[in-house]
C-alpha atoms as a PDB file:
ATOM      1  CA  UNK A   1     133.221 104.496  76.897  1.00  0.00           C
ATOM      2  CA  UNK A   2     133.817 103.544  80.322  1.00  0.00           C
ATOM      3  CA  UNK A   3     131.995 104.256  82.933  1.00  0.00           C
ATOM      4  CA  UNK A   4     132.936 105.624  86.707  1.00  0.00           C
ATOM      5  CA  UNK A   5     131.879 103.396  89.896  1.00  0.00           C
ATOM      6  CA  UNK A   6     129.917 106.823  91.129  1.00  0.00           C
ATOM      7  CA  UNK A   7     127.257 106.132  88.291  1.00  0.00           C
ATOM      8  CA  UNK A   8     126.536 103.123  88.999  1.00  0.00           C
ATOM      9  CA  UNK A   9     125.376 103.072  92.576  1.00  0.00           C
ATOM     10  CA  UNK A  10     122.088 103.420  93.258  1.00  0.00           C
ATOM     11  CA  UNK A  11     120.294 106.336  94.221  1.00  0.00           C
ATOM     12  CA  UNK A  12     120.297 106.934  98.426  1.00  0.00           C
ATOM     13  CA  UNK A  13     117.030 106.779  99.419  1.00  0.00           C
ATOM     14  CA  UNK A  14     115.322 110.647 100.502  1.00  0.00           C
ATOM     15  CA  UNK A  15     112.740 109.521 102.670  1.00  0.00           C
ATOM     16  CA  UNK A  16     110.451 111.297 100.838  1.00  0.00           C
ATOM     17  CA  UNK A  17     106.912 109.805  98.983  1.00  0.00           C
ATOM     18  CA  UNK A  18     104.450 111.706  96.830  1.00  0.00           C
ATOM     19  CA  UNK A  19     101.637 112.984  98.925  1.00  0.00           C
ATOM     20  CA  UNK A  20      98.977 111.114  95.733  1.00  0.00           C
ATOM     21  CA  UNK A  21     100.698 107.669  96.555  1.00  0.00           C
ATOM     22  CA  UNK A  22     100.465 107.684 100.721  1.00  0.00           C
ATOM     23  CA  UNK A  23      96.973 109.066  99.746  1.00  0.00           C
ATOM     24  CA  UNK A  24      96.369 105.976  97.727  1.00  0.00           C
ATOM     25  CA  UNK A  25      98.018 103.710  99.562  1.00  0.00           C
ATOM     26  CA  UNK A  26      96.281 104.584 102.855  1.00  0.00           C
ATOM     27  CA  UNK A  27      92.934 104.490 101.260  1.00  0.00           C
ATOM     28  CA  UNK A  28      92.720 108.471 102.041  1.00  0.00           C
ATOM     29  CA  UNK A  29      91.557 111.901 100.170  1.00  0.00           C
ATOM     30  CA  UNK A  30      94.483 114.619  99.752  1.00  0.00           C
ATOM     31  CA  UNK A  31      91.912 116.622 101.938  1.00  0.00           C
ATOM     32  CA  UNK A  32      93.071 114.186 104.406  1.00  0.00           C
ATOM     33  CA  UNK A  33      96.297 114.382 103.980  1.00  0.00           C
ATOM     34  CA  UNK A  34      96.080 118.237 103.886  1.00  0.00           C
ATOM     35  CA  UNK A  35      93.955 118.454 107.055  1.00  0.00           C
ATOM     36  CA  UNK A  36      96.619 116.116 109.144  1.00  0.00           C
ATOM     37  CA  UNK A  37      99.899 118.472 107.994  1.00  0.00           C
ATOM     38  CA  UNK A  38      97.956 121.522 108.488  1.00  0.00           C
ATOM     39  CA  UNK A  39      97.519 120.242 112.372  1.00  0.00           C
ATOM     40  CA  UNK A  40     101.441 119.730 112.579  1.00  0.00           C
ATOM     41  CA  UNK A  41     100.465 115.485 112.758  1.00  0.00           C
ATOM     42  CA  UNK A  42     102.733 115.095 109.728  1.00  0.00           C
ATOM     43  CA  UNK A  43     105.490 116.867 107.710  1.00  0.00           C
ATOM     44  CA  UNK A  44     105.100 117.869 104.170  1.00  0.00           C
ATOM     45  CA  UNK A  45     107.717 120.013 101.442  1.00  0.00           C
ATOM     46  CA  UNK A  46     106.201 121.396  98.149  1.00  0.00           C
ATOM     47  CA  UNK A  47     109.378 120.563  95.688  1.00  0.00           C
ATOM     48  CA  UNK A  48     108.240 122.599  92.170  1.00  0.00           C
ATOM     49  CA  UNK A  49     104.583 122.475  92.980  1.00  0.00           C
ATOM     50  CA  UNK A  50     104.599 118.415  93.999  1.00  0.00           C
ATOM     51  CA  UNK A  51     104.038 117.904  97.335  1.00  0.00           C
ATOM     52  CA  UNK A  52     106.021 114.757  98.812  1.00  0.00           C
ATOM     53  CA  UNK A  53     105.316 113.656 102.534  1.00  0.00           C
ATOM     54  CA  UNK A  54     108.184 112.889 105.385  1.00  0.00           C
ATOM     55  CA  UNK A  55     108.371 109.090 105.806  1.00  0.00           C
ATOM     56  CA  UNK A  56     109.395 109.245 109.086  1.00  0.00           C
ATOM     57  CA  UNK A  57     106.617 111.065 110.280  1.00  0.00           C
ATOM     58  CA  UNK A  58     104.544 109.139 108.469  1.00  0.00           C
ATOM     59  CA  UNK A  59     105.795 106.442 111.100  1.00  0.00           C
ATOM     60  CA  UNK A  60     105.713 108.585 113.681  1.00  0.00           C
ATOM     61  CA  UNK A  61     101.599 109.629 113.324  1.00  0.00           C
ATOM     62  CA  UNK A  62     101.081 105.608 112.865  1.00  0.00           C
ATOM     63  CA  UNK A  63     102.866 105.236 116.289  1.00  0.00           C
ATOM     64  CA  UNK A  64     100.571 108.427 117.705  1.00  0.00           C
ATOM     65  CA  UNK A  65      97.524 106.795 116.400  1.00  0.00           C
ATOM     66  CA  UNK A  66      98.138 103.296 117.357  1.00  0.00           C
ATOM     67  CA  UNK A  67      98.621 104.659 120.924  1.00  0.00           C
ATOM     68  CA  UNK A  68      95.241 105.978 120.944  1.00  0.00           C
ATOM     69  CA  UNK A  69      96.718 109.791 121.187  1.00  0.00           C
ATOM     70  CA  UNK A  70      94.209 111.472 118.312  1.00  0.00           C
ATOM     71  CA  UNK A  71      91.137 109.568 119.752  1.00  0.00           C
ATOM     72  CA  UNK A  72      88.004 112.045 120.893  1.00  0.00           C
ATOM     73  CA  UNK A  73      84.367 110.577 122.388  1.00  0.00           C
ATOM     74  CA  UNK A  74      82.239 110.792 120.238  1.00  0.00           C
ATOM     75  CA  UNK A  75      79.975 114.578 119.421  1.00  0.00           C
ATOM     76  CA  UNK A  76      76.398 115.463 118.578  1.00  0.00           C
ATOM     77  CA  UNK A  77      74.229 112.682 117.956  1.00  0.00           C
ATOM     78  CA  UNK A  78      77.029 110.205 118.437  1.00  0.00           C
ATOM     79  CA  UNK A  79      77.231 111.015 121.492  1.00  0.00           C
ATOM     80  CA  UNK A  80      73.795 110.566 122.887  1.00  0.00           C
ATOM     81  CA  UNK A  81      73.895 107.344 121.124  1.00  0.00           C
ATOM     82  CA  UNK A  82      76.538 106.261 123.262  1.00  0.00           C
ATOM     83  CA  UNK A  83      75.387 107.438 126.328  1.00  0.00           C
ATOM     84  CA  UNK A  84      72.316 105.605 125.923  1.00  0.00           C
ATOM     85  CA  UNK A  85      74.026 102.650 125.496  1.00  0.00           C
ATOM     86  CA  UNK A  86      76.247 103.346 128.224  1.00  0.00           C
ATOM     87  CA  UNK A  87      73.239 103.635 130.301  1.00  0.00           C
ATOM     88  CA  UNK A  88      71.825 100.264 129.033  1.00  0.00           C
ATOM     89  CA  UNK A  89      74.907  98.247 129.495  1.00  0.00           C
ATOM     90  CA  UNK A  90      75.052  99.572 133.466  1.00  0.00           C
ATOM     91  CA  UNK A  91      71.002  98.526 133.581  1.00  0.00           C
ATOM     92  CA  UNK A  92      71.812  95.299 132.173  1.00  0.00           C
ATOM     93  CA  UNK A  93      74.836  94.697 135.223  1.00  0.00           C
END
């Protein structure tokens, strides 16, 4: 049995990656991962109750992030923390 030159080709890639490996792989919970789709930050598509998460924007939240776009000051006690040491550093010049 022969068989065609269509078979043997590899698979094109989808651009698609189960949502448990970026977890893993990014050191993050599927809360995580949840939280940042449910904001619109990244895309996700439930295929038969798996959900798989869009490589590209995968890249494109890294670029976001590495820009600085997501960062806040800090809140609550984090905050007066950093005031005070704000205030300190300003003393100390």
């Amino acid at each position: 049995m022969r068989l065609n030159d269509a078979s043997r080709t590899e698979t094109p890639a989808t651009g698609l990656r189960a949502a448990r490996a970026v977890c893993r792989d990014r050191g993050i919970s599927d809360v995580t991962l949840w939280r940042w789709a449910r904001r619109g930050w990244i895309k996700t598509v439930n295929i038969s109750g798996k959900v798989y998460c869009d490589l590209a924007s995968l890249a494109e939240f890294d670029r976001r992030a590495a820009a600085g776009e997501f960062s806040q000051p800090p809140a609550g006690a984090a905050r007066k923390s950093a005031e005070k040491r704000a205030t300190k550093e300003t003393d100390l010049t």
